[in-house]
C-alpha atoms as a PDB file:
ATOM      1  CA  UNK A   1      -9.466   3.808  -5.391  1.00  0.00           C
ATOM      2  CA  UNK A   2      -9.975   3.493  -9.435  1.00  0.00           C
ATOM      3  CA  UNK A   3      -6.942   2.491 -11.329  1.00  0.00           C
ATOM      4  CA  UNK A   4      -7.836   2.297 -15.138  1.00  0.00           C
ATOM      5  CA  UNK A   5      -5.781   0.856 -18.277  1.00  0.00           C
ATOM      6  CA  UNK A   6      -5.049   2.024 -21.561  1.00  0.00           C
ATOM      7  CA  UNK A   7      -4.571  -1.023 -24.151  1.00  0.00           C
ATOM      8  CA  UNK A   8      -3.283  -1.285 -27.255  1.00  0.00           C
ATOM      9  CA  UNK A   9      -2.168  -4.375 -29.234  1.00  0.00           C
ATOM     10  CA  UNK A  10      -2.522  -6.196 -25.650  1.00  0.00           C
ATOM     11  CA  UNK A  11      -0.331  -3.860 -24.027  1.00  0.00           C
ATOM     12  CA  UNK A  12      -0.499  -1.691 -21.616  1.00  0.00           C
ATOM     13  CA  UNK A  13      -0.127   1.784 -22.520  1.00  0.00           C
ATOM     14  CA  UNK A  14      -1.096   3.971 -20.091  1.00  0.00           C
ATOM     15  CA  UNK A  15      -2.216   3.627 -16.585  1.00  0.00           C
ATOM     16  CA  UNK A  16      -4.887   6.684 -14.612  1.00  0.00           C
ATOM     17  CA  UNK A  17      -5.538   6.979 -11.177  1.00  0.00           C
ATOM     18  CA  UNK A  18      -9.083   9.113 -11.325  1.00  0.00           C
ATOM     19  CA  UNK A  19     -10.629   8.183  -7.969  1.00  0.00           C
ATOM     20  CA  UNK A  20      -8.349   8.270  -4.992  1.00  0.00           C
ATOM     21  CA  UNK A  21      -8.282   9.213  -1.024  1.00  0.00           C
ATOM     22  CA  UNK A  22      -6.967  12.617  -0.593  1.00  0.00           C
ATOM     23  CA  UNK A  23      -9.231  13.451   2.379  1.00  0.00           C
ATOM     24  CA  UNK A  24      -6.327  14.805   4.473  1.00  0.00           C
ATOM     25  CA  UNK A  25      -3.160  15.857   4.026  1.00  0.00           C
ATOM     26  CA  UNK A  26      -1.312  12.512   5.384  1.00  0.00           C
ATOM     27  CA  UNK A  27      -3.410  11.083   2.015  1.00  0.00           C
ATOM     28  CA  UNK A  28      -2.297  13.738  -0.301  1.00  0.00           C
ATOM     29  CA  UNK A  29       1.469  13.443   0.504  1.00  0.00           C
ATOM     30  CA  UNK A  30       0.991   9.627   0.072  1.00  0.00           C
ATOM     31  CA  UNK A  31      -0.759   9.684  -2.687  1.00  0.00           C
ATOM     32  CA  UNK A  32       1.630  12.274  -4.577  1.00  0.00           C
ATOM     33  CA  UNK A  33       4.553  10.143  -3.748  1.00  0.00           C
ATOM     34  CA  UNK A  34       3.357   6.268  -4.224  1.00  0.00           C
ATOM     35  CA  UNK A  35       1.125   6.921  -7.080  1.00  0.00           C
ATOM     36  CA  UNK A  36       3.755   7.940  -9.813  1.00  0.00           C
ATOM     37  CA  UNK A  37       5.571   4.924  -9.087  1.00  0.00           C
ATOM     38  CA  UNK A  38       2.882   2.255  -8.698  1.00  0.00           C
ATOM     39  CA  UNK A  39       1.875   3.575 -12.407  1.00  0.00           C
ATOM     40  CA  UNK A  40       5.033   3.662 -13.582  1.00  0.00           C
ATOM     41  CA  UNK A  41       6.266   0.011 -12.819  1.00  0.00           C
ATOM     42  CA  UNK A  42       2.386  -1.468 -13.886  1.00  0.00           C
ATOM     43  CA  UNK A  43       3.502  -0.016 -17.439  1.00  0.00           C
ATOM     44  CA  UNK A  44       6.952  -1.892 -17.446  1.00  0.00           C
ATOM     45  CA  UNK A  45       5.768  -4.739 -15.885  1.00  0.00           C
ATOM     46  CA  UNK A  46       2.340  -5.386 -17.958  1.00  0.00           C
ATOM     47  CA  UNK A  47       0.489  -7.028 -15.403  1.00  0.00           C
ATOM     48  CA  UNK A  48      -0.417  -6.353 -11.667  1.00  0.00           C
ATOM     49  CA  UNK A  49       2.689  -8.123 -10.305  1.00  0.00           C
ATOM     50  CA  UNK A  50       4.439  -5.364  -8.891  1.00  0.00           C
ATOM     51  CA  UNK A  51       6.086  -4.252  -5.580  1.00  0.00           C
ATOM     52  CA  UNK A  52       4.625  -2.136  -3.310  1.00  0.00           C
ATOM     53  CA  UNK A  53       5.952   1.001  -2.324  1.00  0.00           C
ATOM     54  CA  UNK A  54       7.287   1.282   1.260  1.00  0.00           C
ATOM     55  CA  UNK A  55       4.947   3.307   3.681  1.00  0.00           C
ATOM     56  CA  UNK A  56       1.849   3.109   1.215  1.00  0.00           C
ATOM     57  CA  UNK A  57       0.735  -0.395   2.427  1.00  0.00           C
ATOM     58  CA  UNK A  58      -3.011   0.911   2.004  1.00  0.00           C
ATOM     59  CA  UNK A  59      -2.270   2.879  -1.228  1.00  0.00           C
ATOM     60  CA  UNK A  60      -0.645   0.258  -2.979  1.00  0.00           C
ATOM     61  CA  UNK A  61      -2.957  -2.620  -2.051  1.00  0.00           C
ATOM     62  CA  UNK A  62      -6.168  -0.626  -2.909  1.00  0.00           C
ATOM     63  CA  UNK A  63      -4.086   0.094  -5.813  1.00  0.00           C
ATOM     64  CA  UNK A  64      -3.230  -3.169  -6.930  1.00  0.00           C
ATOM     65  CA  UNK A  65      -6.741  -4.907  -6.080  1.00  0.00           C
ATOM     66  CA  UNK A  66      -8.128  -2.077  -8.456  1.00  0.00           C
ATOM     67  CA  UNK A  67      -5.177  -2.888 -11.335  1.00  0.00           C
ATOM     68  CA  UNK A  68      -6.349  -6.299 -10.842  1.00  0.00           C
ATOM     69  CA  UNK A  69     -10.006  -5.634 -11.819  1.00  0.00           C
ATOM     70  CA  UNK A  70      -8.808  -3.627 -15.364  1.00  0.00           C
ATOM     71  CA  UNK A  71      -6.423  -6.149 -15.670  1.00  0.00           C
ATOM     72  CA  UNK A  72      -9.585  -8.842 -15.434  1.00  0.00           C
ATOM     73  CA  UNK A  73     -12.364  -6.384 -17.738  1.00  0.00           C
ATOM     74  CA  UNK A  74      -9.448  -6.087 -20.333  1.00  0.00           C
ATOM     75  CA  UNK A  75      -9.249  -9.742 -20.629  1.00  0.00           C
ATOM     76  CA  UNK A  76      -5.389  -9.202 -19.644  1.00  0.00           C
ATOM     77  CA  UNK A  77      -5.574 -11.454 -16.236  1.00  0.00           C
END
């Protein structure tokens, strides 16, 4: 998984998802579901410290180790 940030005036403005499993359908519905929402609170919360969405354990820790990294390049951490 690849989350990457968006940044202006050290904020947060927009968060993409660009690389992500969708190898099955399981994935997909996942993926559709968690990934709106895991975006969603990173841009109200403005750092990686964020819950994880019930029944995307995998999803939202690949996606919050991945935040994590952006959060690190963009000297946000």
């Amino acid at each position: 998984m690849q989350v990457t940030i968006t940044v202006a005036d050290r904020r947060i403005t927009d968060v993409a998802v660009p690389q992500y499993p969708d190898g099955n359908g399981k994935d997909q519905q996942i993926n559709a579901s968690a990934l709106p929402v895991l975006t969603k609170e990173t841009i109200s919360a403005q750092n990686a410290d964020i819950d994880m969405v019930s029944g995307a354990t995998v999803t939202s820790q690949g996606y919050l180790e991945s935040l994590q990294s952006a959060l690190d390049q963009a000297g946000l951490a």
